[in-house]
Structure formats: C-alpha cells, structure tokens
N, C-alpha and C. Protein backbone atom coordinates (compact mmCIF):
# COMPACT_ATOMS: atom_id res chain seq x y z
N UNK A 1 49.33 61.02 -109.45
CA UNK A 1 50.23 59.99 -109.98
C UNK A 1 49.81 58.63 -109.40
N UNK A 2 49.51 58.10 -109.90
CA UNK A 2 48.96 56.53 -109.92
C UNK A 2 50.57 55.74 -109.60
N UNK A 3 49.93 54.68 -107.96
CA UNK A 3 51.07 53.92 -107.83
C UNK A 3 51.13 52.73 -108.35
N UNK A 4 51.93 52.37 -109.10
CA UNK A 4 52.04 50.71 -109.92
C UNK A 4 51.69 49.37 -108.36
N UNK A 5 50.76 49.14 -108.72
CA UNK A 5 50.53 48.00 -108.48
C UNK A 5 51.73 46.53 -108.10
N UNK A 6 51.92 45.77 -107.04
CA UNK A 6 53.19 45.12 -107.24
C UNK A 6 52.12 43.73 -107.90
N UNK A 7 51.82 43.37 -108.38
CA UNK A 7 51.81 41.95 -108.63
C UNK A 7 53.07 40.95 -108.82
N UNK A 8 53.05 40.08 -107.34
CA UNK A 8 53.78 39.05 -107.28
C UNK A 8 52.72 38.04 -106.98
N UNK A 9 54.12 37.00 -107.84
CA UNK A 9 53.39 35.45 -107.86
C UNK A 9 52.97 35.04 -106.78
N UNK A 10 51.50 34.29 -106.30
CA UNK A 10 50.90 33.30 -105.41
C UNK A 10 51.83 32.21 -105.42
N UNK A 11 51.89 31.67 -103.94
CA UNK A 11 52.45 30.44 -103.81
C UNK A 11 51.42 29.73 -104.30
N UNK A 12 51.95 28.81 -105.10
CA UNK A 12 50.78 27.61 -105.35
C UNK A 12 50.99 26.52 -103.79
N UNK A 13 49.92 25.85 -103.52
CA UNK A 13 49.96 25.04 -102.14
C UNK A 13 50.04 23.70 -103.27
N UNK A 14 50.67 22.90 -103.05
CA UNK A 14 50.83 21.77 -103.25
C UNK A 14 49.86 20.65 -103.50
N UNK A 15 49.24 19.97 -104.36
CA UNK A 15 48.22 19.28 -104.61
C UNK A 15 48.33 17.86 -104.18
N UNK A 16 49.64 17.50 -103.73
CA UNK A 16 49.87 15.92 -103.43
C UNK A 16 49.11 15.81 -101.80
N UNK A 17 48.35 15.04 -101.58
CA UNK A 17 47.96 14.95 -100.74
C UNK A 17 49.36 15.24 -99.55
N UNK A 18 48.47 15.38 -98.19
CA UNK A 18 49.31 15.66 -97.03
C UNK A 18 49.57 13.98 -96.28
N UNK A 19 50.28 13.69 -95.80
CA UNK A 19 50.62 12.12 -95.29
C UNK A 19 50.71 12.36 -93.93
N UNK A 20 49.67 11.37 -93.51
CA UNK A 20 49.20 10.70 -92.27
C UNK A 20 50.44 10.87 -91.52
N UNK A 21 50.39 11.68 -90.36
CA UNK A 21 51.41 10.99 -89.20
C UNK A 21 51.08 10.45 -88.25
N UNK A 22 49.61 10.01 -87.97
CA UNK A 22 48.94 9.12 -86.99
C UNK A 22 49.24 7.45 -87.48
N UNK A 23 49.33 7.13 -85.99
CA UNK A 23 49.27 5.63 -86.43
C UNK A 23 47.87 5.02 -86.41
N UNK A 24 47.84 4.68 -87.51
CA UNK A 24 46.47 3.83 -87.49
C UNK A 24 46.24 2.52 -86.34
N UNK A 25 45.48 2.29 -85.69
CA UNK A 25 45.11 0.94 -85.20
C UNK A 25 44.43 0.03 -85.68
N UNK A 26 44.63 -1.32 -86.23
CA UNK A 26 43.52 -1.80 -86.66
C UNK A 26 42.63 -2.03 -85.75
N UNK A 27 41.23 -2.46 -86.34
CA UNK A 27 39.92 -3.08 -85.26
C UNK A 27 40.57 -3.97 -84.64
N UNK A 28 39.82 -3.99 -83.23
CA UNK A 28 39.99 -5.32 -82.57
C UNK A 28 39.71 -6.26 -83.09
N UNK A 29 38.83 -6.32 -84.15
CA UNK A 29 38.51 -7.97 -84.61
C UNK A 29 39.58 -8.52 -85.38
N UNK A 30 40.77 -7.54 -86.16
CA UNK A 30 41.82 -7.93 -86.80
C UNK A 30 42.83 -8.30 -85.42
N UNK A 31 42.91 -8.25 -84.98
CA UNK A 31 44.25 -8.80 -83.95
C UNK A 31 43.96 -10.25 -83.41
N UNK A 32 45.22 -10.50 -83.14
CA UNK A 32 45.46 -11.90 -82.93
C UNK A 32 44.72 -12.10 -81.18
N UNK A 33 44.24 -13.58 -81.38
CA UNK A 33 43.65 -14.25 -80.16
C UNK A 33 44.77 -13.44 -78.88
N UNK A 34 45.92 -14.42 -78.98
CA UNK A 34 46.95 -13.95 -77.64
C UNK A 34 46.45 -12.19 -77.60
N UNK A 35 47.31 -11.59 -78.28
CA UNK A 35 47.29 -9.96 -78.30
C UNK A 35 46.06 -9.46 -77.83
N UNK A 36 44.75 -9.63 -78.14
CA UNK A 36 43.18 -9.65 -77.13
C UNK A 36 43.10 -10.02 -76.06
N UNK A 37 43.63 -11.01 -75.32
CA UNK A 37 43.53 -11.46 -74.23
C UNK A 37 44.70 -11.17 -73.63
N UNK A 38 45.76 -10.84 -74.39
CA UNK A 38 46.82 -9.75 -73.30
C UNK A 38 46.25 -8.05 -73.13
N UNK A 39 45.61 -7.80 -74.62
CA UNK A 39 44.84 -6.20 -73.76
C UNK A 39 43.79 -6.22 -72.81
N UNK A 40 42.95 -7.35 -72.99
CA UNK A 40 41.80 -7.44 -72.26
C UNK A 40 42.62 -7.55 -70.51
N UNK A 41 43.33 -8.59 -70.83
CA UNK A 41 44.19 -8.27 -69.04
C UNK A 41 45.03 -7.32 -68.55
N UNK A 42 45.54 -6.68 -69.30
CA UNK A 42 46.59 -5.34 -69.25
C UNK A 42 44.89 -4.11 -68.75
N UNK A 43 43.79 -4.11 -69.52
CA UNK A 43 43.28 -3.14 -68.88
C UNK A 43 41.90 -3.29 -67.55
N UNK A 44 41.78 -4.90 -67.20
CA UNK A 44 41.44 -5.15 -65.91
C UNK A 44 42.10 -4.46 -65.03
N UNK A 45 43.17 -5.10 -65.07
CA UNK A 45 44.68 -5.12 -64.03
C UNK A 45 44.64 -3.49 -64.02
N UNK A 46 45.00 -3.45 -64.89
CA UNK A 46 44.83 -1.45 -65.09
C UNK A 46 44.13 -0.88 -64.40
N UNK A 47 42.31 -1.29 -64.43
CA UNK A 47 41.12 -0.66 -63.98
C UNK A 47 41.84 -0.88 -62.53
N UNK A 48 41.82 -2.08 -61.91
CA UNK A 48 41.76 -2.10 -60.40
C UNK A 48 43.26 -1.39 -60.15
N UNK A 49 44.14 -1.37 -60.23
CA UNK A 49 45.20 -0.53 -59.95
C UNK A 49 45.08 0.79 -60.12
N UNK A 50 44.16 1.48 -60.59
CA UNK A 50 43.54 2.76 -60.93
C UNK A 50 42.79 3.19 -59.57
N UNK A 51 41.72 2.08 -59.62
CA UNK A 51 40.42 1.91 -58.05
C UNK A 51 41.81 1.91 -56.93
N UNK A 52 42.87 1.06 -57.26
CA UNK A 52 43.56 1.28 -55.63
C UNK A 52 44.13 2.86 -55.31
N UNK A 53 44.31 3.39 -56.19
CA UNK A 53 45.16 4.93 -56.68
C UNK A 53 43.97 5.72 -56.09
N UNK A 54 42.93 5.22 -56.64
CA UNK A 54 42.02 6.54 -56.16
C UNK A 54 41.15 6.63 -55.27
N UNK A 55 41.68 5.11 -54.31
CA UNK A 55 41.15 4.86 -53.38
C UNK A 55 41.49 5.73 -51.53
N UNK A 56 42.42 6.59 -51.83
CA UNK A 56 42.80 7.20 -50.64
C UNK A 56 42.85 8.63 -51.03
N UNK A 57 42.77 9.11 -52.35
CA UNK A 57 42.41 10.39 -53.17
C UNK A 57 40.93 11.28 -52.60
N UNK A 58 40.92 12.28 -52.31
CA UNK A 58 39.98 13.57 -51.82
C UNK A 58 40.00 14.34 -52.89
N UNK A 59 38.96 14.24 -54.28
CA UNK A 59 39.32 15.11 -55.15
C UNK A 59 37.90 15.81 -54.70
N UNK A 60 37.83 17.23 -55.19
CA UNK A 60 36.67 17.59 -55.05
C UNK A 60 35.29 17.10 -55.08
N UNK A 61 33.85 16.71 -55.00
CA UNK A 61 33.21 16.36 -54.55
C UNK A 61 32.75 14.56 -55.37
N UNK A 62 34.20 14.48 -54.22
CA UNK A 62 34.26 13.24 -53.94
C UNK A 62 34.31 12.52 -52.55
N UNK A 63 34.22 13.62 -51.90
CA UNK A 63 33.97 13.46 -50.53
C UNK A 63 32.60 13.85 -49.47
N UNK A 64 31.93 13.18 -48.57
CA UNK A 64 30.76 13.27 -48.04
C UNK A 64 31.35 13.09 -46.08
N UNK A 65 31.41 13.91 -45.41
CA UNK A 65 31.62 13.49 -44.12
C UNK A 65 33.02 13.24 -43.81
N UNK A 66 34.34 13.60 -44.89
CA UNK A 66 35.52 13.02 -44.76
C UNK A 66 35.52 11.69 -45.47
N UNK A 67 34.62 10.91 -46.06
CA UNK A 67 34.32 9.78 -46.54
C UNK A 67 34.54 9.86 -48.55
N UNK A 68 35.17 8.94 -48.91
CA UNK A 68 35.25 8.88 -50.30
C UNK A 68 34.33 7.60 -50.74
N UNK A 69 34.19 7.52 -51.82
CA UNK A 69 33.36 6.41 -52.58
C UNK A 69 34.64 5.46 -52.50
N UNK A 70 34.01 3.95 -52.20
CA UNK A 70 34.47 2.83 -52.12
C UNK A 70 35.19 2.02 -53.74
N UNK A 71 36.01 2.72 -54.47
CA UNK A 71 36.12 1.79 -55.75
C UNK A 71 36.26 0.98 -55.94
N UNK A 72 37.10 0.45 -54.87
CA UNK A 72 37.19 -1.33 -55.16
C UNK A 72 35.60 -2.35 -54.67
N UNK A 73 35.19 -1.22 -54.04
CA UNK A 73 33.85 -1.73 -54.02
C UNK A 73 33.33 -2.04 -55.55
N UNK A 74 32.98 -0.51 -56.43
CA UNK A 74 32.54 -0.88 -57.34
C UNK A 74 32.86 -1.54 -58.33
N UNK A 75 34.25 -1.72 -57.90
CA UNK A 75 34.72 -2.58 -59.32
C UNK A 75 34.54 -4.21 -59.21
N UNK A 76 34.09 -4.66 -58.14
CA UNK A 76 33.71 -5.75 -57.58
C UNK A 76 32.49 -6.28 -58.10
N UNK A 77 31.37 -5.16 -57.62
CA UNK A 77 29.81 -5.17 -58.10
C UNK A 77 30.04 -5.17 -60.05
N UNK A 78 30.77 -4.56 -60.34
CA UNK A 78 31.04 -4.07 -61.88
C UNK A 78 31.31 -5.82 -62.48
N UNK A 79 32.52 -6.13 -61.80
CA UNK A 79 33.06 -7.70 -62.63
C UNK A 79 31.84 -8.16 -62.36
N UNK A 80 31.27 -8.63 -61.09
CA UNK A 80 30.56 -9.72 -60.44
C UNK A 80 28.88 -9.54 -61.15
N UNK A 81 28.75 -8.74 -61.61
CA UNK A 81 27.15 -8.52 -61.84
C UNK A 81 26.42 -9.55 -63.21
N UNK A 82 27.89 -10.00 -64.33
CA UNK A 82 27.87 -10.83 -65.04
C UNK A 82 28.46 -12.27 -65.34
N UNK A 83 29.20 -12.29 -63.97
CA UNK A 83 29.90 -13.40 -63.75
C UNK A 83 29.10 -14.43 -63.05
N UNK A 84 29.34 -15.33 -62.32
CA UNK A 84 29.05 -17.02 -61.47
C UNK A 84 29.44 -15.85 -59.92
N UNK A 85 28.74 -16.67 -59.19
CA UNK A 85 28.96 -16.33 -57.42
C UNK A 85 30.48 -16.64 -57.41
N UNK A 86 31.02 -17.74 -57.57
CA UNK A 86 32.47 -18.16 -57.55
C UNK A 86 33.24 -17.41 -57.86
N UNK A 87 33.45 -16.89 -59.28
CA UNK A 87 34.28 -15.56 -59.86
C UNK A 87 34.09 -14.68 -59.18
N UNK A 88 32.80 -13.93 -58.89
CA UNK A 88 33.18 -12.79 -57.87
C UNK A 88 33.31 -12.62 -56.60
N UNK A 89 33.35 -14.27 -56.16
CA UNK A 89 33.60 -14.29 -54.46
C UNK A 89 35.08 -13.66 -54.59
N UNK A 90 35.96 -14.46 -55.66
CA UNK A 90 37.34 -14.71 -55.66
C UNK A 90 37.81 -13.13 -56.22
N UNK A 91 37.17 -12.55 -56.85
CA UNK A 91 37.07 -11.58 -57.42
C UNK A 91 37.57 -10.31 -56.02
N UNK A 92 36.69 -10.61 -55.11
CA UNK A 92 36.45 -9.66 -53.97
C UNK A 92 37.26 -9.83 -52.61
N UNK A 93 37.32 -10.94 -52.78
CA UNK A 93 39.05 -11.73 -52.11
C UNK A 93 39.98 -11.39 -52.29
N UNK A 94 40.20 -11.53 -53.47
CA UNK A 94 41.72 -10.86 -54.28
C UNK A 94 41.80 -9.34 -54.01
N UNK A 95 40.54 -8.46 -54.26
CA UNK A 95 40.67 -7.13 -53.80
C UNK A 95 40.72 -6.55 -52.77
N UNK A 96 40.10 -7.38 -51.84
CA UNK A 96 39.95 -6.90 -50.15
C UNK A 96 41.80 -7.31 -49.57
N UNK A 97 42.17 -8.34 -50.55
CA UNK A 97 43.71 -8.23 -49.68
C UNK A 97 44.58 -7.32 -50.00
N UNK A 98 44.41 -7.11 -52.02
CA UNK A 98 44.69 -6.09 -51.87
C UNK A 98 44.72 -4.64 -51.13
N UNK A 99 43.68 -4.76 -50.69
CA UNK A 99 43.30 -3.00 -49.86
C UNK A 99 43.78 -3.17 -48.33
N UNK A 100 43.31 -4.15 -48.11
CA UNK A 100 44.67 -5.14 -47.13
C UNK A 100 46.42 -4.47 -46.94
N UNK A 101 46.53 -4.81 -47.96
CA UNK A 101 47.99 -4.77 -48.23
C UNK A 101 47.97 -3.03 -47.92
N UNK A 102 47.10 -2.35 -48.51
CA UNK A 102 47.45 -0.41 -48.40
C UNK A 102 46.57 0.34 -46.70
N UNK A 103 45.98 -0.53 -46.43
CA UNK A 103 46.07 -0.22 -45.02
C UNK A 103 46.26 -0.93 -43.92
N UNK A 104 45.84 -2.43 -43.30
CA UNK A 104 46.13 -2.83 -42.43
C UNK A 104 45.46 -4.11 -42.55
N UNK A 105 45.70 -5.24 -42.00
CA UNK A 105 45.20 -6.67 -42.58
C UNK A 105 43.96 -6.87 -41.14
N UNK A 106 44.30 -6.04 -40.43
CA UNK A 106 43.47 -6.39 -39.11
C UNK A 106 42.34 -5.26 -38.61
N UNK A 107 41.46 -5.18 -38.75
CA UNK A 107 40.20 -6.60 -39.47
C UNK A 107 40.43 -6.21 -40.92
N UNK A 108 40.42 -7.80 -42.01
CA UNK A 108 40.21 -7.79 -43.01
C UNK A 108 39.00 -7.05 -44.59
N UNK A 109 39.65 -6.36 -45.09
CA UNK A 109 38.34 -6.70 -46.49
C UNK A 109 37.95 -7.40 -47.01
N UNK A 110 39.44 -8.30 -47.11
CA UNK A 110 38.77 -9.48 -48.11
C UNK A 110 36.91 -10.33 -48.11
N UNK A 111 37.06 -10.18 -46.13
CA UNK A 111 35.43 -11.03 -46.09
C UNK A 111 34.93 -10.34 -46.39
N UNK A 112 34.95 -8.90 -46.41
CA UNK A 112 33.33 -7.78 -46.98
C UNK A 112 33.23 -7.94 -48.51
N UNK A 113 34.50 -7.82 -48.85
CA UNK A 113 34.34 -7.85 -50.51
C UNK A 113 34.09 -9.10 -51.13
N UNK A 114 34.82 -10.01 -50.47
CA UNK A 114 34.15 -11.72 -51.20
C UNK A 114 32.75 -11.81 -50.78
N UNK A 115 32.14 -11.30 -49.93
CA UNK A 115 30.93 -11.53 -49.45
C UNK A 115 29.75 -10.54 -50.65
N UNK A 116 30.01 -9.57 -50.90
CA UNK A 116 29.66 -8.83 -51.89
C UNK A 116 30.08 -8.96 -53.11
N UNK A 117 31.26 -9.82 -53.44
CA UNK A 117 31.45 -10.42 -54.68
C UNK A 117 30.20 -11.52 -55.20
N UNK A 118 30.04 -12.53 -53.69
CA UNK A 118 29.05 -13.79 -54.20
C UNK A 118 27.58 -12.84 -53.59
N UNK A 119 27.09 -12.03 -53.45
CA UNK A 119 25.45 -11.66 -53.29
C UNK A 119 25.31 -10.65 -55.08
N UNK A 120 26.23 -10.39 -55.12
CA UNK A 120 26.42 -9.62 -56.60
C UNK A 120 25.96 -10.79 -57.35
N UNK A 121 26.69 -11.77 -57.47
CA UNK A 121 26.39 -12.89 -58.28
C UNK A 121 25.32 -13.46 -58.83
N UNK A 122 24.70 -13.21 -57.37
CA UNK A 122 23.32 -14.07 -57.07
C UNK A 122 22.52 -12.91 -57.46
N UNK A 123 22.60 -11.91 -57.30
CA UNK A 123 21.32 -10.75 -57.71
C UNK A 123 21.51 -11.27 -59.15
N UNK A 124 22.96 -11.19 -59.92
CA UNK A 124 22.72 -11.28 -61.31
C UNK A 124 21.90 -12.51 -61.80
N UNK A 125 22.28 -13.59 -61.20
CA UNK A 125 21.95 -15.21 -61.87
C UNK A 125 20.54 -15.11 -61.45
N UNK A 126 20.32 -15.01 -60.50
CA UNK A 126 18.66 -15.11 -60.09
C UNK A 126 17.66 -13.47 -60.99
N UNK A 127 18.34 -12.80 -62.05
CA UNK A 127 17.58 -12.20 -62.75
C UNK A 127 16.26 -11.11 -61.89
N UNK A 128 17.00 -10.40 -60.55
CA UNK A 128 15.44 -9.79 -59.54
C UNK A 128 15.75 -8.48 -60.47
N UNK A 129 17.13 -8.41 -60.58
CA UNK A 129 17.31 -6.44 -61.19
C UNK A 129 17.82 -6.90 -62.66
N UNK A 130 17.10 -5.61 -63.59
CA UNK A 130 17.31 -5.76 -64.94
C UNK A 130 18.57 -4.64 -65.11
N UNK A 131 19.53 -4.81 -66.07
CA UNK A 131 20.80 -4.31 -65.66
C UNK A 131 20.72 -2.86 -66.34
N UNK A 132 20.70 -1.84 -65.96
CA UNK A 132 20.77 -0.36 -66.77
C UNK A 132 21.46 0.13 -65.40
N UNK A 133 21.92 1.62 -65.46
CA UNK A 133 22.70 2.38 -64.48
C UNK A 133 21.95 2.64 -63.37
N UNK A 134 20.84 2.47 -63.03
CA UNK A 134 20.03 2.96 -61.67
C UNK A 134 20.64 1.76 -61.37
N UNK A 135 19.61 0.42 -61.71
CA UNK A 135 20.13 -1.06 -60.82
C UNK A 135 21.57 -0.86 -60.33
N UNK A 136 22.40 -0.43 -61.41
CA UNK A 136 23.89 -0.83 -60.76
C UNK A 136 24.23 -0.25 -59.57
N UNK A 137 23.45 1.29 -59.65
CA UNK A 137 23.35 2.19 -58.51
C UNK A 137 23.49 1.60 -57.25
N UNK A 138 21.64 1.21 -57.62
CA UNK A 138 20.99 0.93 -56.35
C UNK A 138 21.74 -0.34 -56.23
N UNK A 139 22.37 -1.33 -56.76
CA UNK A 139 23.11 -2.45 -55.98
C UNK A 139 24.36 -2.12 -55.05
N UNK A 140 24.65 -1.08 -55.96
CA UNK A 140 26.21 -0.33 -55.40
C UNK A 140 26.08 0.28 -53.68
N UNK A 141 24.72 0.60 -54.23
CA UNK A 141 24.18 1.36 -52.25
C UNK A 141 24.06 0.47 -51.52
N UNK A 142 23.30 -0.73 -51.79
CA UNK A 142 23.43 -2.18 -50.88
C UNK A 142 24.66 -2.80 -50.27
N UNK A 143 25.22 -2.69 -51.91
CA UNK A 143 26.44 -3.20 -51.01
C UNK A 143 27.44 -2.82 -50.39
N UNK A 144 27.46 -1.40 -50.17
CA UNK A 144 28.28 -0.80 -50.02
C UNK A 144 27.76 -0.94 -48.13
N UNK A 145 26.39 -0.67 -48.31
CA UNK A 145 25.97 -0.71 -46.59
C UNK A 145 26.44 -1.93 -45.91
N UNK A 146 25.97 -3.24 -47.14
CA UNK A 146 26.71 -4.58 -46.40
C UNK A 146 27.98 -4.83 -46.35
N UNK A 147 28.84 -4.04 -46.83
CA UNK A 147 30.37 -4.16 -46.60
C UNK A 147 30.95 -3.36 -45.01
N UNK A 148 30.33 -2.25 -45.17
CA UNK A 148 30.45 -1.73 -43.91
C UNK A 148 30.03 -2.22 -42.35
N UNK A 149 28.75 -2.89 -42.40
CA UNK A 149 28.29 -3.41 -41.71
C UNK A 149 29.21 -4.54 -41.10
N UNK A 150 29.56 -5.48 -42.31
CA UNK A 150 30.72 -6.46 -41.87
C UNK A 150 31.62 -6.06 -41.42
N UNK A 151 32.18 -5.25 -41.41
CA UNK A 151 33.79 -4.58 -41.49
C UNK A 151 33.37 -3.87 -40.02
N UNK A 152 32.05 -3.60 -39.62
CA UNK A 152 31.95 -2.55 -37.90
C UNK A 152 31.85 -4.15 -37.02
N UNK A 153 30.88 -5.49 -37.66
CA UNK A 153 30.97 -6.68 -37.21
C UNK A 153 32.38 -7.03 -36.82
N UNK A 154 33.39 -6.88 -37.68
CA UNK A 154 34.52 -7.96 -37.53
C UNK A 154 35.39 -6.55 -36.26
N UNK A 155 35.40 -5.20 -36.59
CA UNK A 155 35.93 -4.68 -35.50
C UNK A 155 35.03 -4.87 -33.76
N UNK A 156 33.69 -5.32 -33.99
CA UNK A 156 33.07 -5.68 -32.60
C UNK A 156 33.61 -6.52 -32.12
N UNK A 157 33.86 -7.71 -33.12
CA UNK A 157 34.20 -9.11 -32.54
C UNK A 157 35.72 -9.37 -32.01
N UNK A 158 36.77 -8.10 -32.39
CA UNK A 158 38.03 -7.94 -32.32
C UNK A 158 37.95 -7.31 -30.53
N UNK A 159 36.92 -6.91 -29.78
CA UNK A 159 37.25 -6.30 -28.88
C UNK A 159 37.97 -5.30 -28.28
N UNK A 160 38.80 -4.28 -29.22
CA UNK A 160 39.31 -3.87 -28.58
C UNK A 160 38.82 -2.22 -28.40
N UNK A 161 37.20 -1.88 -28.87
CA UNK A 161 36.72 -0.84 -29.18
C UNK A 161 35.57 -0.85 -28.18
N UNK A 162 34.84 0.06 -27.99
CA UNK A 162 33.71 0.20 -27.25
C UNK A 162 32.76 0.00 -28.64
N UNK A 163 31.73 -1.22 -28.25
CA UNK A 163 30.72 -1.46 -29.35
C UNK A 163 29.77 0.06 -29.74
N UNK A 164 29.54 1.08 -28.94
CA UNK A 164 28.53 1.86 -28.87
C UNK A 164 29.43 2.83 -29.91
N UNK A 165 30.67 3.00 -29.75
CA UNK A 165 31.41 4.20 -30.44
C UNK A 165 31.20 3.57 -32.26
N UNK A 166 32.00 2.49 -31.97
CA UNK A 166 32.19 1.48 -33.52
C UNK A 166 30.40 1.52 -34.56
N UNK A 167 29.32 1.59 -33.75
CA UNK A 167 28.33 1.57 -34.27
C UNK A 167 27.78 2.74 -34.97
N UNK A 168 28.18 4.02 -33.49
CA UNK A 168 27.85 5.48 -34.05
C UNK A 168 28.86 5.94 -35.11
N UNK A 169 30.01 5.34 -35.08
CA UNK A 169 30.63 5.98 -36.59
C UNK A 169 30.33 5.23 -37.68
N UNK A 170 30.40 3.99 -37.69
CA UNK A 170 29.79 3.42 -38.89
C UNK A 170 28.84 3.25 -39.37
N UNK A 171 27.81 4.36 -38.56
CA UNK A 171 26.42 4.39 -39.42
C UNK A 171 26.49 5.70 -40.50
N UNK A 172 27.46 6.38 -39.80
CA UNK A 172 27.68 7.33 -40.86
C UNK A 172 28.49 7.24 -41.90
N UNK A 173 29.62 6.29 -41.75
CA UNK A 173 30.49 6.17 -42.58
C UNK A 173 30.23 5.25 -43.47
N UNK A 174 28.82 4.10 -43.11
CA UNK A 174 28.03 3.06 -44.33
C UNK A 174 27.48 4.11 -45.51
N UNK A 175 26.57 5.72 -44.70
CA UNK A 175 25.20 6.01 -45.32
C UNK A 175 26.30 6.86 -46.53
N UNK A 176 27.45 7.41 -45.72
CA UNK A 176 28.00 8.35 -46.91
C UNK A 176 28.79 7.51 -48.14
N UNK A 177 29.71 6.05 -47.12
CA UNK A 177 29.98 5.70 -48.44
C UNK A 177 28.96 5.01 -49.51
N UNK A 178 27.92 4.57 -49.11
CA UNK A 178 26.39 4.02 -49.77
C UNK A 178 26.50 5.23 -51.06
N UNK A 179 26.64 6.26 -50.45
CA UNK A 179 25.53 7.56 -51.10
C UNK A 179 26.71 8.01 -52.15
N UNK A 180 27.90 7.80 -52.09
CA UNK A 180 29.06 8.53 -53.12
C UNK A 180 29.13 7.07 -53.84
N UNK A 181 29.24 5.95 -53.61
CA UNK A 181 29.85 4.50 -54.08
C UNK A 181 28.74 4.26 -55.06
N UNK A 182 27.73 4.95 -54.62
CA UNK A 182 26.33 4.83 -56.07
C UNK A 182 26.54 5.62 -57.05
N UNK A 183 26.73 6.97 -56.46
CA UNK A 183 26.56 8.31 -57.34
C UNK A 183 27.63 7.84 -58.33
N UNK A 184 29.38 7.68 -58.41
CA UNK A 184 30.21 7.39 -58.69
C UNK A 184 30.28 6.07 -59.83
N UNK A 185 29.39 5.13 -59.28
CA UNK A 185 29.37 3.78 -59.78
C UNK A 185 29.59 3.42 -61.55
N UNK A 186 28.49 3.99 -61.95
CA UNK A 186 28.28 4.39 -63.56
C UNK A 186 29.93 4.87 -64.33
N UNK A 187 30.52 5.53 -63.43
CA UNK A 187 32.04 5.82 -64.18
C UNK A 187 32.95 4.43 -64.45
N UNK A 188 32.88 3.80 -63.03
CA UNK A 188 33.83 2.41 -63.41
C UNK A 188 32.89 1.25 -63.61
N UNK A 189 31.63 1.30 -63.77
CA UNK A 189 30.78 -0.07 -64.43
C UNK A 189 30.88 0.32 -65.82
N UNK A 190 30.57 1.69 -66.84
CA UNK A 190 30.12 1.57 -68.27
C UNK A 190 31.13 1.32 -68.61
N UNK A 191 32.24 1.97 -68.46
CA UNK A 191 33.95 1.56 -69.60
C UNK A 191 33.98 -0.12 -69.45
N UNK A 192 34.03 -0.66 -67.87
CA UNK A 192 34.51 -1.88 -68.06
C UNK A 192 33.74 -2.57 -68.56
N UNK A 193 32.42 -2.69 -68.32
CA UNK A 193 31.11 -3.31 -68.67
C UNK A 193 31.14 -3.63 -70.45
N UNK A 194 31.21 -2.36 -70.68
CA UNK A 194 31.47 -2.29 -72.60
C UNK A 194 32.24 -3.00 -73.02
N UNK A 195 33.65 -2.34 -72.36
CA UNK A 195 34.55 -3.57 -72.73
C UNK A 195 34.96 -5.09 -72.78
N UNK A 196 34.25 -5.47 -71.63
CA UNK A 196 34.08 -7.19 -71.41
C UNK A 196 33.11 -7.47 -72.05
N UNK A 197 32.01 -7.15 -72.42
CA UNK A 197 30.95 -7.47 -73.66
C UNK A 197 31.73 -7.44 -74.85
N UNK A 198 32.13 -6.66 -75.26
CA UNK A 198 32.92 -6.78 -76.73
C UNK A 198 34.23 -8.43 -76.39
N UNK A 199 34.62 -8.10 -75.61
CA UNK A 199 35.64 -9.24 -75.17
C UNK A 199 34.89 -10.65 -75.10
N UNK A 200 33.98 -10.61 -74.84
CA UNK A 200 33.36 -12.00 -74.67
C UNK A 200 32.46 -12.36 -76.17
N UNK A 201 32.39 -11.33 -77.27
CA UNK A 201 31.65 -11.41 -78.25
C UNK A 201 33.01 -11.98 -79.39
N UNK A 202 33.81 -11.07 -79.04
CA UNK A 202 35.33 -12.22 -79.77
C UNK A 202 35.31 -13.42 -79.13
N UNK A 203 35.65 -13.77 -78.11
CA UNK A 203 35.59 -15.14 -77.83
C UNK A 203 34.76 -16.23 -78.02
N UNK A 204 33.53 -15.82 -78.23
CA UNK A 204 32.35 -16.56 -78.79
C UNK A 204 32.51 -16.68 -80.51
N UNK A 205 32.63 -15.74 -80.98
CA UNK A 205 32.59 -15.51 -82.32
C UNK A 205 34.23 -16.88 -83.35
C-alpha cells in the first residue's frame, strides 16, 4: 500500500529587498571642517589617554626584566617625527607631566620627553632616516635609551641614591625598555601616522 505523499505549500521568502539596519557613515571628505577637527582631536586625546592606560599594564609579552614598553614614549617619537622641533618639544612636555601626574613629579619626565620630542624633530627636518617601520624602530630604541639616561642623570643629580646602584639598574632598565619600546612602536605610529596624513590632506585640499 503506497503512502500518499503530503504535498504542502513552500513558503515563498519575500522578494522586497531586506533594509539596512547599519548606520551608514559618510566619507570623511563629506563632513564639515569643525566636525574633522573635533574627530581628529577626540582621537589624539584618545591615543595618549590610551598610552597613559597602558602605561602601568603587564599584559603578556609585554614585559622584559619586569620592564614594559614606554608608550608615551612612542607616541611622542610618533607625533614628533613629522612635526617642527617646537611641536614636539611641547608635545613631550605636556606628556612627561602627564606621567608626572600618575607617578611622582620628582625627578621629572617632562625633560626626557621634551628632550626626545625636539631630537625627533631634528632627525625628521634634517631628512638622515627615510620614514618606513624599521627607522621608526630604530629611532624608538634611541630614544628610548636617551630618555632613560636623562631620567638615571636627573636621579644622580637629586642625591639621594648611591650613583653606582642608579647606574647598574638603569642600564638594564634603558636596554629592555629600548628593546620592547621598538618592538611595540609600529602599533601606535601606523594608526596615528595614517590618520594625521589623511587629516592634513583635508586641510590642504
């Protein structure tokens, strides 16, 4: 005995298209002057408030010796590499007090980082390194040694340390942050880097 077959009707699926629930953004080139130069500062401000966040952070190998990569370092070398000596003296000023402000004002950052704000400058304006991700590297390792160096200087000159101790830790604590503040570098130079090129191509345009 043969069982009857049920044939029931197919849903038909609906032919009207399906409607967007994403919001579209327009291009940056459609938005208004103000509104560009309020995102362009909403995500500076952003970047370095990010570098201060992840500046006392131990995430996995992000650490060398107990030592983390310096971000406000790199975000220093990052602004300053296309800017005037002036902008990134002030640049590195503004950040060293910040870092100031999250650990202790005595001895200062501000002089390591304004000091590495204006030699950044000068590598850029005087044209010795052509700019791709090694250079930024290898500037990032420089300066990272000359920030430290200042910063074991200004605790010598404070007296209240034995010079021989202050020297033997900060040779280690220059070479590791040198060696993570490079490796690292390329993460917070390409986003911002991209982005202030496009920002400065509206403003010209």
């Amino acid at each position: 005995m043969k069982i009857p077959a049920f044939t029931g009707r197919r849903q038909k699926k609906s032919k009207s298209p399906a409607r967007k629930s994403k919001i579209q953004i327009p291009p940056i080139a459609r938005w208004h002057p103000r509104t560009r130069q309020f995102v362009d500062w909403t995500v500076t401000v952003g970047s370095v408030l990010l570098c201060l966040l992840m500046l006392p952070s131990r995430l996995p190998g992000m650490e060398l010796l107990g030592i983390g990569p310096n971000w406000l370092l790199i975000w220093v070398v990052a602004w300053s590499v296309k800017r005037t000596v002036w902008s990134g003296a002030f640049a590195g000023i503004v950040l060293g007090l910040l870092q100031d402000a999250m650990t202790s004002p005595s001895p200062t950052h501000a002089l390591s980082l304004g000091i590495v704000g204006m030699l950044t400058g000068l590598i850029q304006k005087q044209r010795f390194i052509e700019e791709d991700f090694i250079s930024i590297a290898l500037i990032v390792f420089a300066m990272a040694l000359v920030a430290e160096t200042i910063f074991g200087l200004e605790l010598t000159l404070m007296g209240d340390r034995k010079t021989e101790y202050i020297w033997t830790y900060y040779q280690r604590v220059a070479l590791a942050s040198a060696i993570l503040s490079s490796l690292w570098a390329p993460v917070v130079y390409y986003p911002l880097n991209r982005w202030w090129q496009e920002m400065k191509l509206f403003e010209q345009s």
